[in-house]
C-alpha atoms as a PDB file:
ATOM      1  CA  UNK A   1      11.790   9.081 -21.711  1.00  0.00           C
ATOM      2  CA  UNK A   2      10.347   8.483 -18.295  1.00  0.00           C
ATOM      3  CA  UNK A   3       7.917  11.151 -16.776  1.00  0.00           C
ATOM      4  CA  UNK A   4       6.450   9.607 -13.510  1.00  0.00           C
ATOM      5  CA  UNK A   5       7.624   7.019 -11.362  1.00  0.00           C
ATOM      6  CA  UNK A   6       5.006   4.954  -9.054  1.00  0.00           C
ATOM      7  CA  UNK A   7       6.278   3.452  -6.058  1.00  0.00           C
ATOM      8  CA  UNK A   8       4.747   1.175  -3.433  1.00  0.00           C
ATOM      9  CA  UNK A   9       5.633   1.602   0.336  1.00  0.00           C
ATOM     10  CA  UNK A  10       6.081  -1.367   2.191  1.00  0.00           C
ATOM     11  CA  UNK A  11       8.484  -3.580   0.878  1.00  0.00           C
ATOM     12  CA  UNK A  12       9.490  -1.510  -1.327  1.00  0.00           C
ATOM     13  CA  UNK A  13      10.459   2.294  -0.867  1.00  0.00           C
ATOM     14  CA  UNK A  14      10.342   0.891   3.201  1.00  0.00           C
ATOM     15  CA  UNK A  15      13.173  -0.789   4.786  1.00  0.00           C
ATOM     16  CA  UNK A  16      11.643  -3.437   7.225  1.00  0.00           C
ATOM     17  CA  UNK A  17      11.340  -0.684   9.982  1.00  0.00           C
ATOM     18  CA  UNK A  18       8.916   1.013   7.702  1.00  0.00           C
ATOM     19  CA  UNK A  19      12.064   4.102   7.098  1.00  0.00           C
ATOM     20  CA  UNK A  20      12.741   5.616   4.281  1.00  0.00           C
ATOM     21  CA  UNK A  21      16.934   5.526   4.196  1.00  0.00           C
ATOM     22  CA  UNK A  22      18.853   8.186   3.525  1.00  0.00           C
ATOM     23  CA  UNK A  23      20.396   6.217   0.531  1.00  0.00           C
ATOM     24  CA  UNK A  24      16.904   6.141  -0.996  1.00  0.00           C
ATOM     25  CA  UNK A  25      15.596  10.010  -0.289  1.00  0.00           C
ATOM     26  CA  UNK A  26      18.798  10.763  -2.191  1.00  0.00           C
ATOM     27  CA  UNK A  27      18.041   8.602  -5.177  1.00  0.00           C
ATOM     28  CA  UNK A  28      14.352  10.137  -5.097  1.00  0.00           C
ATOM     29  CA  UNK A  29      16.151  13.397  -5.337  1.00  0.00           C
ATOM     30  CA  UNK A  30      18.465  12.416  -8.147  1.00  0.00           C
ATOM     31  CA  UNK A  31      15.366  11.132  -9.946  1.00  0.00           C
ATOM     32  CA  UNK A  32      13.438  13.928  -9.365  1.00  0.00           C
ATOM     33  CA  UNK A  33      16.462  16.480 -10.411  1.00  0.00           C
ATOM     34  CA  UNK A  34      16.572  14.642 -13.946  1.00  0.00           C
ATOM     35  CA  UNK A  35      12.263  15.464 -14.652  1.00  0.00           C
ATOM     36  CA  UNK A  36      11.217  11.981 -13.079  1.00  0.00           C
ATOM     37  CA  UNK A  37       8.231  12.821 -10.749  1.00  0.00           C
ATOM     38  CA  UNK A  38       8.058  10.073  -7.831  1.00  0.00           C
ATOM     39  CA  UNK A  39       4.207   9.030  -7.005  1.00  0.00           C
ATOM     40  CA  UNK A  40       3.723   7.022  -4.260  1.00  0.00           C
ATOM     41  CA  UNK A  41       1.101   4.185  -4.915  1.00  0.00           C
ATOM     42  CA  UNK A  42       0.263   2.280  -1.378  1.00  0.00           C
ATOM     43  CA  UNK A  43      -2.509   0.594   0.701  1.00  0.00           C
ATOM     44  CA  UNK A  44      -1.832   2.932   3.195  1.00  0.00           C
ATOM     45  CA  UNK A  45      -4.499   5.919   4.417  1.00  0.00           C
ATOM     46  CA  UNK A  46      -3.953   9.472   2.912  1.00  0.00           C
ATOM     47  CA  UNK A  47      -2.660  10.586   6.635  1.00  0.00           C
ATOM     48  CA  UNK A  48       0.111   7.846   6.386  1.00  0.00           C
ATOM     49  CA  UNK A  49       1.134   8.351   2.766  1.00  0.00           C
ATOM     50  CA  UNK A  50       1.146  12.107   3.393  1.00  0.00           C
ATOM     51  CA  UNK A  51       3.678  11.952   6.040  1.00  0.00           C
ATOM     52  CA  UNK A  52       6.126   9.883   3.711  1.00  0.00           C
ATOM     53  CA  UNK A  53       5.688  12.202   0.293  1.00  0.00           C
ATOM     54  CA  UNK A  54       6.425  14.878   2.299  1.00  0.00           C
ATOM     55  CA  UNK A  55       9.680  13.156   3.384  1.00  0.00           C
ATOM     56  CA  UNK A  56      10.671  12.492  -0.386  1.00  0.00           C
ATOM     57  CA  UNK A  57       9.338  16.033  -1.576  1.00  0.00           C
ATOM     58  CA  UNK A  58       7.077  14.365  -4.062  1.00  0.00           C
ATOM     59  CA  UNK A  59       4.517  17.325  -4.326  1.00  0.00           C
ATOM     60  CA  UNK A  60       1.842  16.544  -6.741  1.00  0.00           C
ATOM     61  CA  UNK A  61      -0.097  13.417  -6.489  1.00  0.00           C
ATOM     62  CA  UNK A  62       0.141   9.730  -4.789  1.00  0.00           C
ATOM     63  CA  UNK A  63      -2.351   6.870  -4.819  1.00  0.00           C
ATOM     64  CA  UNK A  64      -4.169   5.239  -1.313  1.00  0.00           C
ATOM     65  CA  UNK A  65      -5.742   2.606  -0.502  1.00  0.00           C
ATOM     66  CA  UNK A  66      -4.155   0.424  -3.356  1.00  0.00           C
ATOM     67  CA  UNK A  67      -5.630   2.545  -6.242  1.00  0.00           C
ATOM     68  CA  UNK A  68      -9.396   3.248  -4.227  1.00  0.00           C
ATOM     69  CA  UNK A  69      -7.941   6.935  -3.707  1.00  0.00           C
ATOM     70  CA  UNK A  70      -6.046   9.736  -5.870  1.00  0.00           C
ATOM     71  CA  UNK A  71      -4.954  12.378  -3.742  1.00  0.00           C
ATOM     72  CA  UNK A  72      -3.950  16.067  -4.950  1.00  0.00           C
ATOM     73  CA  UNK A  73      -0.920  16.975  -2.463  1.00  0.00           C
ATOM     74  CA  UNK A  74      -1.167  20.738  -3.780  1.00  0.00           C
ATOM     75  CA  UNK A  75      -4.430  21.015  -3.488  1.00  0.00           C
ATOM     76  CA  UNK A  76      -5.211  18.894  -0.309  1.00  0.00           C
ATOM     77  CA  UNK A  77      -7.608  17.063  -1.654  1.00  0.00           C
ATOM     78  CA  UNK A  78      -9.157  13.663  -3.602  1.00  0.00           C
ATOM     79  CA  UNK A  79      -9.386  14.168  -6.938  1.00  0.00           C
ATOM     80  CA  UNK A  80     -10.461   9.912  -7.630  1.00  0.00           C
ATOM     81  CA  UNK A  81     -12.130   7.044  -5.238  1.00  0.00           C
ATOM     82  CA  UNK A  82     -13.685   3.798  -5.434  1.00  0.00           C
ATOM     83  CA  UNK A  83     -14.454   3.009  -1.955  1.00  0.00           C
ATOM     84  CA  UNK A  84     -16.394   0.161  -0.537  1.00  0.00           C
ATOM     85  CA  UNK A  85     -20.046   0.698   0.013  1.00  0.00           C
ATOM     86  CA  UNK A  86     -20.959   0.592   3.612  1.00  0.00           C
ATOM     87  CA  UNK A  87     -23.235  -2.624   3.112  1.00  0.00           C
ATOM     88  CA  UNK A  88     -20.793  -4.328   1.660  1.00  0.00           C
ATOM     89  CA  UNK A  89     -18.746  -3.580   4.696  1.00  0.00           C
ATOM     90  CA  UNK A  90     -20.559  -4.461   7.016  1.00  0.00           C
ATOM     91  CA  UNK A  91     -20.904  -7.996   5.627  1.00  0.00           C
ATOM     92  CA  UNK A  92     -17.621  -8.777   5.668  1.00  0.00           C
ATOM     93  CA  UNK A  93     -17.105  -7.560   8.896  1.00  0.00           C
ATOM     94  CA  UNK A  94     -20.137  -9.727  10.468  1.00  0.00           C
ATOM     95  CA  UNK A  95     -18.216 -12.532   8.242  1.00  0.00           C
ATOM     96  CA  UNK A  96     -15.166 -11.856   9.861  1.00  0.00           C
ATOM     97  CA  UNK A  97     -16.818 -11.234  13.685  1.00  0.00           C
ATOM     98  CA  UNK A  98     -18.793 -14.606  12.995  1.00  0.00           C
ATOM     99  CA  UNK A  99     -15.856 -16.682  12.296  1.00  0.00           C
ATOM    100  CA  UNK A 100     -13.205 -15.015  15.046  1.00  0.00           C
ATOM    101  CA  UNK A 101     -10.797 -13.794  12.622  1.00  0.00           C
ATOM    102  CA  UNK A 102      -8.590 -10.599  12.983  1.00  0.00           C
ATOM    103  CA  UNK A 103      -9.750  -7.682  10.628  1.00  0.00           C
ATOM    104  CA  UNK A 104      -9.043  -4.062  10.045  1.00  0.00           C
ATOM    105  CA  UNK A 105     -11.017  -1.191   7.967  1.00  0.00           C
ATOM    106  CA  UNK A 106      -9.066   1.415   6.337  1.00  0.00           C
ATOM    107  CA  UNK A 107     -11.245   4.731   5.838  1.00  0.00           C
ATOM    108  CA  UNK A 108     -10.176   8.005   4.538  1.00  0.00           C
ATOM    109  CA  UNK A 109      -7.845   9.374   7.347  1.00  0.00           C
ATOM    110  CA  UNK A 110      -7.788   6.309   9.942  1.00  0.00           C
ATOM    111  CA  UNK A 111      -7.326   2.537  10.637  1.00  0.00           C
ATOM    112  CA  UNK A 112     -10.206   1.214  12.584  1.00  0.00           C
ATOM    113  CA  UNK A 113      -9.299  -1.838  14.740  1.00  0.00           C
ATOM    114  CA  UNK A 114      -9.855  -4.157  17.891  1.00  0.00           C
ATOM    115  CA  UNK A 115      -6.634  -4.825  18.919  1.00  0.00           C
ATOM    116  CA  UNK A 116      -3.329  -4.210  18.002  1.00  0.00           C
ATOM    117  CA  UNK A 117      -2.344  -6.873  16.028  1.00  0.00           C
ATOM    118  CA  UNK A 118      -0.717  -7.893  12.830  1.00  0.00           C
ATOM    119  CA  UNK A 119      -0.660  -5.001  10.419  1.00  0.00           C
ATOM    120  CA  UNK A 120      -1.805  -2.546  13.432  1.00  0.00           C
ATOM    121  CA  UNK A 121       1.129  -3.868  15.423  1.00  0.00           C
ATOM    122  CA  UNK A 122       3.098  -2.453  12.892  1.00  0.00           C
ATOM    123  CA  UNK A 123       2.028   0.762  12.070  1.00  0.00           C
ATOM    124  CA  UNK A 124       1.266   1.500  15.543  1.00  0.00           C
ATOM    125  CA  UNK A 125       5.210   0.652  16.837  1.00  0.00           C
ATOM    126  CA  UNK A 126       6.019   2.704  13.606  1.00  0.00           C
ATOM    127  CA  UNK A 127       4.336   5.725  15.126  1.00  0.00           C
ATOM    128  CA  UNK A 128       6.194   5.471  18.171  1.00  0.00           C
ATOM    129  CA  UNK A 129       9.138   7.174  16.522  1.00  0.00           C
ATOM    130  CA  UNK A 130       7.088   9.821  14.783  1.00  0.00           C
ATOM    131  CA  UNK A 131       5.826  13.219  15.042  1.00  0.00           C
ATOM    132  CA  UNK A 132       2.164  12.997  16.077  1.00  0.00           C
ATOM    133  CA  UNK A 133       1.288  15.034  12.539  1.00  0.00           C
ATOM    134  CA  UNK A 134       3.122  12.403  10.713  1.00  0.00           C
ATOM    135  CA  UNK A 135       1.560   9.282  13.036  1.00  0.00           C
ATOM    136  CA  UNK A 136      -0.559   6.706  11.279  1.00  0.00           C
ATOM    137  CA  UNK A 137      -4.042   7.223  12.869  1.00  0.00           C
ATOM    138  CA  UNK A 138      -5.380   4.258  14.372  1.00  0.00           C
ATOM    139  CA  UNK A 139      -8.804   3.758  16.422  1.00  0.00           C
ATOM    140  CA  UNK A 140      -9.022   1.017  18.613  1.00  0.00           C
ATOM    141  CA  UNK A 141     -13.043   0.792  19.424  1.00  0.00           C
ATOM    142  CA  UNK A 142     -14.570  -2.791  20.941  1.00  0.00           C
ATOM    143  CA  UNK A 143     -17.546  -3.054  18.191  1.00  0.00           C
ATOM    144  CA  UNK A 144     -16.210  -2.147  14.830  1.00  0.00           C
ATOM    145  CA  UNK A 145     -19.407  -3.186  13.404  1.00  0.00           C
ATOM    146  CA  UNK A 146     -21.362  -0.840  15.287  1.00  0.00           C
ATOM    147  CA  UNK A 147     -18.847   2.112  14.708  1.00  0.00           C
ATOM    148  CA  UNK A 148     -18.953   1.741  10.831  1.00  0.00           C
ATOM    149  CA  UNK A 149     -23.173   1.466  10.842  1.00  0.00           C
ATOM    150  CA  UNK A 150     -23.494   5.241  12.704  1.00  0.00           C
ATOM    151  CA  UNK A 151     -20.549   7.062  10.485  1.00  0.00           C
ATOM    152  CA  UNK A 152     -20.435   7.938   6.530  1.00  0.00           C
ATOM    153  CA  UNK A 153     -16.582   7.695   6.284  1.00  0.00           C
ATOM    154  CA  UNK A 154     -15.851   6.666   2.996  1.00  0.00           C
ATOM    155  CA  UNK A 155     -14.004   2.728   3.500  1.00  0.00           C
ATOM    156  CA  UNK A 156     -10.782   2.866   1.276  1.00  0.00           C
ATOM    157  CA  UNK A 157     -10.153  -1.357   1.750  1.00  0.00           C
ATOM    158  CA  UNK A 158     -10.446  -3.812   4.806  1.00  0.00           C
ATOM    159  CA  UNK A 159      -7.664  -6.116   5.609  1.00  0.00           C
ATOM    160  CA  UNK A 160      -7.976  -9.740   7.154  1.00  0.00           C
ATOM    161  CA  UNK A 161      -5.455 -11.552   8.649  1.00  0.00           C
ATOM    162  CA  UNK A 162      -4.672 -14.534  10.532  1.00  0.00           C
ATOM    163  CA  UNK A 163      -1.141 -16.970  11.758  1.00  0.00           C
ATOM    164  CA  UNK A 164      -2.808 -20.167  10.752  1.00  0.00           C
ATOM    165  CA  UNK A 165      -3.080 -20.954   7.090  1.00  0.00           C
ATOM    166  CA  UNK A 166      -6.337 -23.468   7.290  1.00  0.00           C
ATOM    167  CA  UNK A 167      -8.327 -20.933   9.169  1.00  0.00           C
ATOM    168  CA  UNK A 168      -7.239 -18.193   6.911  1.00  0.00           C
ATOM    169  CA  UNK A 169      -8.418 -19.892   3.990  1.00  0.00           C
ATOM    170  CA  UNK A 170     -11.725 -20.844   5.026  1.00  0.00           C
ATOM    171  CA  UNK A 171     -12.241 -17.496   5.855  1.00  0.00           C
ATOM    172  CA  UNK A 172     -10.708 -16.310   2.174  1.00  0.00           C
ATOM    173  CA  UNK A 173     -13.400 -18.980   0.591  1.00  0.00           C
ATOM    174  CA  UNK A 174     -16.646 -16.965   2.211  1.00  0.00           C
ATOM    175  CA  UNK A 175     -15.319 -13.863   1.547  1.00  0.00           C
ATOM    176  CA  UNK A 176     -15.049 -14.555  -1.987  1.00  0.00           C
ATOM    177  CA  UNK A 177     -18.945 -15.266  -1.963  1.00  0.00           C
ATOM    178  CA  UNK A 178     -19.700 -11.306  -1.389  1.00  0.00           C
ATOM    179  CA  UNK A 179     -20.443  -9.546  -4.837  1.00  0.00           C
ATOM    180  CA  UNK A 180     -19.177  -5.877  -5.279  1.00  0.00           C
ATOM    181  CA  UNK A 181     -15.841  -6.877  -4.041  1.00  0.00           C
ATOM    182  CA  UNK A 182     -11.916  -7.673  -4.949  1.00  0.00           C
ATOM    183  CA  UNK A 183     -10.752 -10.456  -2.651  1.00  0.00           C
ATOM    184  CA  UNK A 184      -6.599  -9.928  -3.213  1.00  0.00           C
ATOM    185  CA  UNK A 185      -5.052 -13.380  -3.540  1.00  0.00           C
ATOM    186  CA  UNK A 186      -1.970 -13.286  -1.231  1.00  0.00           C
ATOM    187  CA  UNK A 187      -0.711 -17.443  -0.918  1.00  0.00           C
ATOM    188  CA  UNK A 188       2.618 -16.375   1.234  1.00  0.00           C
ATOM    189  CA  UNK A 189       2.834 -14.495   4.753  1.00  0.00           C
ATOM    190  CA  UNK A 190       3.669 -10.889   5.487  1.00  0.00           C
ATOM    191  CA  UNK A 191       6.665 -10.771   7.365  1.00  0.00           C
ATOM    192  CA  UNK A 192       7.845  -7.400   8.944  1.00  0.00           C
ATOM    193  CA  UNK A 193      10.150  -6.345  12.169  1.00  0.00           C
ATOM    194  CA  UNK A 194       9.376  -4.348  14.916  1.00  0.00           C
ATOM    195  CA  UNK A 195      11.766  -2.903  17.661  1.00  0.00           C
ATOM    196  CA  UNK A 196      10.875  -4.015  21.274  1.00  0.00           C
ATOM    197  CA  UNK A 197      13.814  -2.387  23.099  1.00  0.00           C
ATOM    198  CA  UNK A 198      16.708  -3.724  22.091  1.00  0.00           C
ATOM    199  CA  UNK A 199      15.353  -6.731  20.624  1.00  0.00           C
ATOM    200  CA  UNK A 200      14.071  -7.333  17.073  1.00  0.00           C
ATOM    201  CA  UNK A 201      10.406  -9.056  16.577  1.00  0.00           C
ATOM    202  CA  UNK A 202       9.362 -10.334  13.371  1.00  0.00           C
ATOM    203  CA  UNK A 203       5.516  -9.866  12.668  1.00  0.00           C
ATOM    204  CA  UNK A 204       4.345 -12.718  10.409  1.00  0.00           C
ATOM    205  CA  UNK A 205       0.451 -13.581   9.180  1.00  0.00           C
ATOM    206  CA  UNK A 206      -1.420 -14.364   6.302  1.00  0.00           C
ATOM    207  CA  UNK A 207      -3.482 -11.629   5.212  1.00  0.00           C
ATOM    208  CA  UNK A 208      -5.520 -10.378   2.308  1.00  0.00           C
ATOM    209  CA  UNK A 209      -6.668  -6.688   1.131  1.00  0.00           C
ATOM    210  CA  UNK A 210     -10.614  -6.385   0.223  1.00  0.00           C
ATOM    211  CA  UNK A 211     -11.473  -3.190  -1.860  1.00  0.00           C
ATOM    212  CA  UNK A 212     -14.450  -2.670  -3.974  1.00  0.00           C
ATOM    213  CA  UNK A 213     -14.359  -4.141  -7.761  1.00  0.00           C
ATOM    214  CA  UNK A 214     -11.885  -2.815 -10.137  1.00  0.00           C
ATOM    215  CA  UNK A 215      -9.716  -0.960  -7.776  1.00  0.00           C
ATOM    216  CA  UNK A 216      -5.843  -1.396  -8.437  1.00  0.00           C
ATOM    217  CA  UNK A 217      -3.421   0.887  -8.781  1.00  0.00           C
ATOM    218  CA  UNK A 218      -2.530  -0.088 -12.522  1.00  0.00           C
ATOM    219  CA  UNK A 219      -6.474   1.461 -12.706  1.00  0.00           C
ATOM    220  CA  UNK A 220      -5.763   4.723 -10.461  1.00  0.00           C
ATOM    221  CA  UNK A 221      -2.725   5.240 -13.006  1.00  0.00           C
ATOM    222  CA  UNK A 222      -4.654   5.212 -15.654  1.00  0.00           C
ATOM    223  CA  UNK A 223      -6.295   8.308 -14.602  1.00  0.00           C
ATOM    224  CA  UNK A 224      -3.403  10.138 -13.919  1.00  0.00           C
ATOM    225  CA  UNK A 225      -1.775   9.463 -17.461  1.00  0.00           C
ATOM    226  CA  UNK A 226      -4.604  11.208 -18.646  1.00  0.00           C
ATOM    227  CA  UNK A 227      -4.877  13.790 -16.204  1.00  0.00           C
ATOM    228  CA  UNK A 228      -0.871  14.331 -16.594  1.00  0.00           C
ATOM    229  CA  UNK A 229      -1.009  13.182 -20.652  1.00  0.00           C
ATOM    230  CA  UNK A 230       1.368  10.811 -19.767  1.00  0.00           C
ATOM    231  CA  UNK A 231       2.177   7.821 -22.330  1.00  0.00           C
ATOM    232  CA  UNK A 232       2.175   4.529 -20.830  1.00  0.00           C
ATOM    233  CA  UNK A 233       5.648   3.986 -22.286  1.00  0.00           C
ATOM    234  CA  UNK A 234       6.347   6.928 -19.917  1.00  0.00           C
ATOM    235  CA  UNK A 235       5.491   5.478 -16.377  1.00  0.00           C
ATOM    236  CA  UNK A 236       7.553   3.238 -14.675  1.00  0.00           C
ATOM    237  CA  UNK A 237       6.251   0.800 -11.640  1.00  0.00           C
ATOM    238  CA  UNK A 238       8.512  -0.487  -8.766  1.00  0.00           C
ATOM    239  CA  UNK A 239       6.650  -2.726  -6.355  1.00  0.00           C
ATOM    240  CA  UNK A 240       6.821  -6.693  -4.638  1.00  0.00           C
ATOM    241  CA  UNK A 241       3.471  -7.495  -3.862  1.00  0.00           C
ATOM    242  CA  UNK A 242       0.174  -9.308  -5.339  1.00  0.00           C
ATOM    243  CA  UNK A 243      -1.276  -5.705  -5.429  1.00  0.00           C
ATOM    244  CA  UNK A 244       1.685  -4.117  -7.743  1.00  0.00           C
ATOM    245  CA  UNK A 245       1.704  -6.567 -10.328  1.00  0.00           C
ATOM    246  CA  UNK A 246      -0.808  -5.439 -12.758  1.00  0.00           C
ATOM    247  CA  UNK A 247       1.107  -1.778 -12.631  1.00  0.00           C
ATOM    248  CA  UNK A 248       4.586  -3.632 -12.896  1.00  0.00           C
ATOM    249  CA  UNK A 249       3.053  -6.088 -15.619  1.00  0.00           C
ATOM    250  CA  UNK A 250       1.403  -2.946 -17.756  1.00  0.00           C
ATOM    251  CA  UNK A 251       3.607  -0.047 -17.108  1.00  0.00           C
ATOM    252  CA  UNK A 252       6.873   0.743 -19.814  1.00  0.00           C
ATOM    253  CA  UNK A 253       8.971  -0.434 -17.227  1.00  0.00           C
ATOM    254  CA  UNK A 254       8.297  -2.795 -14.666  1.00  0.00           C
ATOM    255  CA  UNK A 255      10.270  -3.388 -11.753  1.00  0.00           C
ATOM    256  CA  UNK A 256      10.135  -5.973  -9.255  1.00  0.00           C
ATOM    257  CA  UNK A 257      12.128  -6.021  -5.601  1.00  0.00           C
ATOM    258  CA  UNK A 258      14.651  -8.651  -4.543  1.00  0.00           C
ATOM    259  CA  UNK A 259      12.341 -10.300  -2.492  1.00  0.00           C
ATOM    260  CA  UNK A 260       8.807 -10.131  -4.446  1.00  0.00           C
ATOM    261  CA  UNK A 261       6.320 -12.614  -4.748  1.00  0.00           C
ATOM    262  CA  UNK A 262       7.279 -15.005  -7.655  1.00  0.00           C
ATOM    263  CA  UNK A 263       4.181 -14.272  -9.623  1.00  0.00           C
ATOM    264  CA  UNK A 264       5.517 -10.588  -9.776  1.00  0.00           C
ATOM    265  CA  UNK A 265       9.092 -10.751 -10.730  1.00  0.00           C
ATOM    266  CA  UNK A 266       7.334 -13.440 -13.278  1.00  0.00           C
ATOM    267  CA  UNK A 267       5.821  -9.796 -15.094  1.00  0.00           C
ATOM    268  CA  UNK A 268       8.445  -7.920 -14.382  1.00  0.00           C
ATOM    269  CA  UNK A 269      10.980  -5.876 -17.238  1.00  0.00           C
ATOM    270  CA  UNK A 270      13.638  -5.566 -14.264  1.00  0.00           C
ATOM    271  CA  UNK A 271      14.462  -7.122 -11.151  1.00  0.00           C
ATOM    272  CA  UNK A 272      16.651  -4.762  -8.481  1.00  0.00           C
ATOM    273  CA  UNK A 273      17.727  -5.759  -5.413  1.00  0.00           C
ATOM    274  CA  UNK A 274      15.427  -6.211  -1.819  1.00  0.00           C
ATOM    275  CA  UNK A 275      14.169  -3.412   0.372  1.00  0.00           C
ATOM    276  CA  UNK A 276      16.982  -4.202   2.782  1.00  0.00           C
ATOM    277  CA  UNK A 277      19.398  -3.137   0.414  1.00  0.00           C
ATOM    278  CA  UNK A 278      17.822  -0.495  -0.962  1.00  0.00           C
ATOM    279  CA  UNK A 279      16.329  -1.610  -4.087  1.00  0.00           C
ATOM    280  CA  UNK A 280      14.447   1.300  -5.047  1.00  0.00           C
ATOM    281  CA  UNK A 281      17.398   3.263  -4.927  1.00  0.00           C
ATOM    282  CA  UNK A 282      19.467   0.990  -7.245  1.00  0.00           C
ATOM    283  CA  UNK A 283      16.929   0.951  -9.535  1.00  0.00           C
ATOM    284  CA  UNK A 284      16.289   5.018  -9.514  1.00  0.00           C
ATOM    285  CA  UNK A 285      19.982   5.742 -10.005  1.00  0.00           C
ATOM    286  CA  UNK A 286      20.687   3.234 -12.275  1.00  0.00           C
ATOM    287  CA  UNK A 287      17.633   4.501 -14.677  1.00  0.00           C
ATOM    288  CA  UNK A 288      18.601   8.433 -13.844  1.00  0.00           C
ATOM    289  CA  UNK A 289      22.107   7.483 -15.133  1.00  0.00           C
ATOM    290  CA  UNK A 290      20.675   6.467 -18.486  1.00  0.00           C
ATOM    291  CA  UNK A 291      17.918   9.047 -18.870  1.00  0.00           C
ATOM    292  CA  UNK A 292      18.235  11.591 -21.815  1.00  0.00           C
END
């Protein structure tokens, strides 16, 4: 009955050290052994992503920058984008540069940053553990507005964050004044762990993704049920975040993690269990059980 299955990363197919368990590669497998092809769907570069379908073996397509990009793995190549025009950039970053608020741009093959922080934080103590082919590429440059006017790298989404709520919001409020644009609403914080030694350091901020209009990844799905001629009856969605709802909402089956933002597991056909416990892998067995 089910042909493809699209999966979000973090929080989702990621434990809360950004891994992959063992557990879940070997539900992936099991999926994949029964006709279920396992698409990654993610906010993540193509770099990042790449490193991670590689680790699952899923060898035809997965979906960056939260739907802006649809990458051919066979083919090494994008085959869809909707990225933000560079204009458009540019005001949000003078926004965000005007109003002292931490920011990120996500292009094609890098993360473009100021600092480690936040997000970056993450991904960059991620890397530390990681073959430098498989490494998240971040840039750390001092004027990001300057370094995005002289370059034509196609901007998959921009991330803003920030600890305090009030600040965040004002910020959120002027963003939202920029045409051209999706402003994701995000009302809780991202919380993720990092390893420093042999302590354990929770990240936590309030953030929000900016992409250009009409990129989701319900949208970049669309395109590969056609390209695939896939039913939508056919696809099913596992994800926990503002940004996988509309795929979870639409898709045959819906799935929402343990620990997903109320409004998704509101949409949602099935609820599994967290990414600490290996949710996706519950809920890949448990449908490869029942598949014809």
């Amino acid at each position: 009955m089910y042909k493809i299955a699209v999966i979000d990363l973090d929080g989702t197919m990621l434990n809360q050290y950004g891994i992959v368990t063992q557990n879940t590669k070997d539900a992936i497998k099991e999926a994949q052994n029964k006709g279920i092809e396992i698409i990654i769907a993610s906010g993540r570069p193509i770099d990042s992503i790449k490193a991670i379908a590689k680790q699952i073996e899923s060898k035809k397509y997965f979906i960056s920058g939260n739907g802006a990009i649809i990458y051919d793995i066979s083919k090494d190549e994008t085959i869809y984008e909707n990225t933000i025009k560079k204009q458009k950039a540019l005001e949000i970053i003078k926004i965000c540069e005007e109003n002292s608020i931490y920011y990120n741009i996500y292009t094609e093959k890098e993360i473009v940053a100021k600092s480690l922080q936040c997000n970056v934080l993450y991904y960059h103590k991620e890397n530390i553990n990681k073959e430098d082919k498989d490494k998240t590429h971040i840039n750390i440059v001092e004027n990001i507005y300057d370094y995005i006017s002289n370059r034509d790298e196609k901007i998959v989404k921009i991330t803003v964050c920030d600890k305090n709520k009030v600040i965040f919001n004002s910020i959120i409020r002027k963003l939202k004044e920029i045409t051209e644009i999706e402003v994701l609403d995000v009302s809780h914080m991202s919380r993720k762990i990092i390893h420093q030694g042999t302590e354990e350091i929770p990240i936590e901020y309030f953030y929000t993704e900016i992409s250009a209009k009409n990129v989701d990844k319900w949208n970049a799905i669309e395109f590969l049920k056609e390209k695939m001629n896939i039913k939508t009856e056919e696809v099913i969605a596992i994800g926990d975040n503002i940004n996988d709802k509309k795929m979870i909402e639409k898709a045959g089956l819906g799935i929402a993690m343990g620990q997903s933002h109320p409004e998704v597991k509101k949409v949602a056909k099935q609820i599994t269990t967290s990414n600490l416990e290996d949710g996706v892998a519950s809920a890949l067995r448990e449908i490869a059980r029942t598949k014809n």
